[in-house]
Protein backbone atom coordinates (compact mmCIF):
# COMPACT_ATOMS: atom_id res chain seq x y z
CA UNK A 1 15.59 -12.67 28.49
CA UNK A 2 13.32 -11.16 26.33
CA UNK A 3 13.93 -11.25 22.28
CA UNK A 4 17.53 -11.99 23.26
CA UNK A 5 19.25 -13.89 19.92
CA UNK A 6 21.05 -16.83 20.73
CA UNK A 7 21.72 -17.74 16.76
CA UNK A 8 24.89 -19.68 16.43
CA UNK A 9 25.97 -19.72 19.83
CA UNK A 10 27.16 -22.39 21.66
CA UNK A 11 25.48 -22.91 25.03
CA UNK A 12 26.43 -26.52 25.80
CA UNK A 13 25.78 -27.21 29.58
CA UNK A 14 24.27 -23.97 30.55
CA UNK A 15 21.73 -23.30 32.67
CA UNK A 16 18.55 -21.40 32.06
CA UNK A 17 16.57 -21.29 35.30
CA UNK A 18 12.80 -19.85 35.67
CA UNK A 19 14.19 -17.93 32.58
CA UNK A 20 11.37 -15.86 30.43
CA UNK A 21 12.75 -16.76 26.72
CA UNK A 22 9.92 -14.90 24.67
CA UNK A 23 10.66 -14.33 21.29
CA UNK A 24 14.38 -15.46 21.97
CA UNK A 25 16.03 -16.81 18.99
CA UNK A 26 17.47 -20.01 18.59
CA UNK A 27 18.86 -20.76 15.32
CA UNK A 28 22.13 -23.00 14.45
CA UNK A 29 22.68 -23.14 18.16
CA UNK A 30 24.65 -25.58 20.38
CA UNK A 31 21.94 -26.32 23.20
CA UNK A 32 23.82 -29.88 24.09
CA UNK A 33 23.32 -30.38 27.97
CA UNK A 34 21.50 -27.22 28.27
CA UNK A 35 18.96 -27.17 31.05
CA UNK A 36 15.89 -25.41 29.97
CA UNK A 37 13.38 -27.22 32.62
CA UNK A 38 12.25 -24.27 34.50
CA UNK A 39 11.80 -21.74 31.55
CA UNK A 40 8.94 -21.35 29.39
CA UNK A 41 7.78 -19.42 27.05
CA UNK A 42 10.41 -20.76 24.60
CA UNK A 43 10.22 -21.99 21.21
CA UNK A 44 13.32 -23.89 19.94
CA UNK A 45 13.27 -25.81 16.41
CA UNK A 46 15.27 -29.15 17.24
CA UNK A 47 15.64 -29.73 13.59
CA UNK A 48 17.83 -26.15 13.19
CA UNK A 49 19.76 -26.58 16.59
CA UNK A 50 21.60 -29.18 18.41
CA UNK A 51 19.90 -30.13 21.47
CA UNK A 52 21.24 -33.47 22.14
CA UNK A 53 20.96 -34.34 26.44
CA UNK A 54 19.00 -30.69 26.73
CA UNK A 55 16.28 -30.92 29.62
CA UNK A 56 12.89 -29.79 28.89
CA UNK A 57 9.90 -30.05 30.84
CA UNK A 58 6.86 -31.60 30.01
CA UNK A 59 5.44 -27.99 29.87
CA UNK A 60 7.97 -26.85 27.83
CA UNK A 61 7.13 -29.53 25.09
CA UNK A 62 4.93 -26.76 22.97
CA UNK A 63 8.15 -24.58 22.25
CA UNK A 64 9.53 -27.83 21.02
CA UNK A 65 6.86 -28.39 18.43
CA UNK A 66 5.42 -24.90 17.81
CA UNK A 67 6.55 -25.35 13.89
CA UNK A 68 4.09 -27.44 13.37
CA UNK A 69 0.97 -25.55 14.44
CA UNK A 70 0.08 -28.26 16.69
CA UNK A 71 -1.78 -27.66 20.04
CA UNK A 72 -0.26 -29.55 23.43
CA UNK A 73 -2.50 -30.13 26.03
């Protein structure tokens, strides 16, 4: 799902499984109950969408933060 732009949509309870999300956009998006713990290469501001009960996993945690220029390990 490459560059694929998700901007205002509303995704609530949807499931995203082993799903490649590079350079997808996520902006002023509904991700409530979205399950996103098998896809990667994601980045998803929390602060510009709601992601309230979305699952992430632990690997996953980098798209969460990538605004901040931080490095997970």
């Amino acid at each position: 799902m490459h560059e694929t732009d998700f901007t205002q949509a509303d995704l609530t309870g949807s499931l995203f499984e082993n799903c490649d999300l590079t350079k997808a956009i996520f902006q002023n998006s509904i991700l409530e109950k979205t399950d996103f713990s098998t896809s990667y290469n994601f980045t998803i501001d929390p602060e510009t969408n709601k992601v309230k009960k979305a699952k992430f996993s632990s690997n996953g945690l980098a798209g969460l933060l990538e605004k901040y220029d931080i490095d997970v390990v």
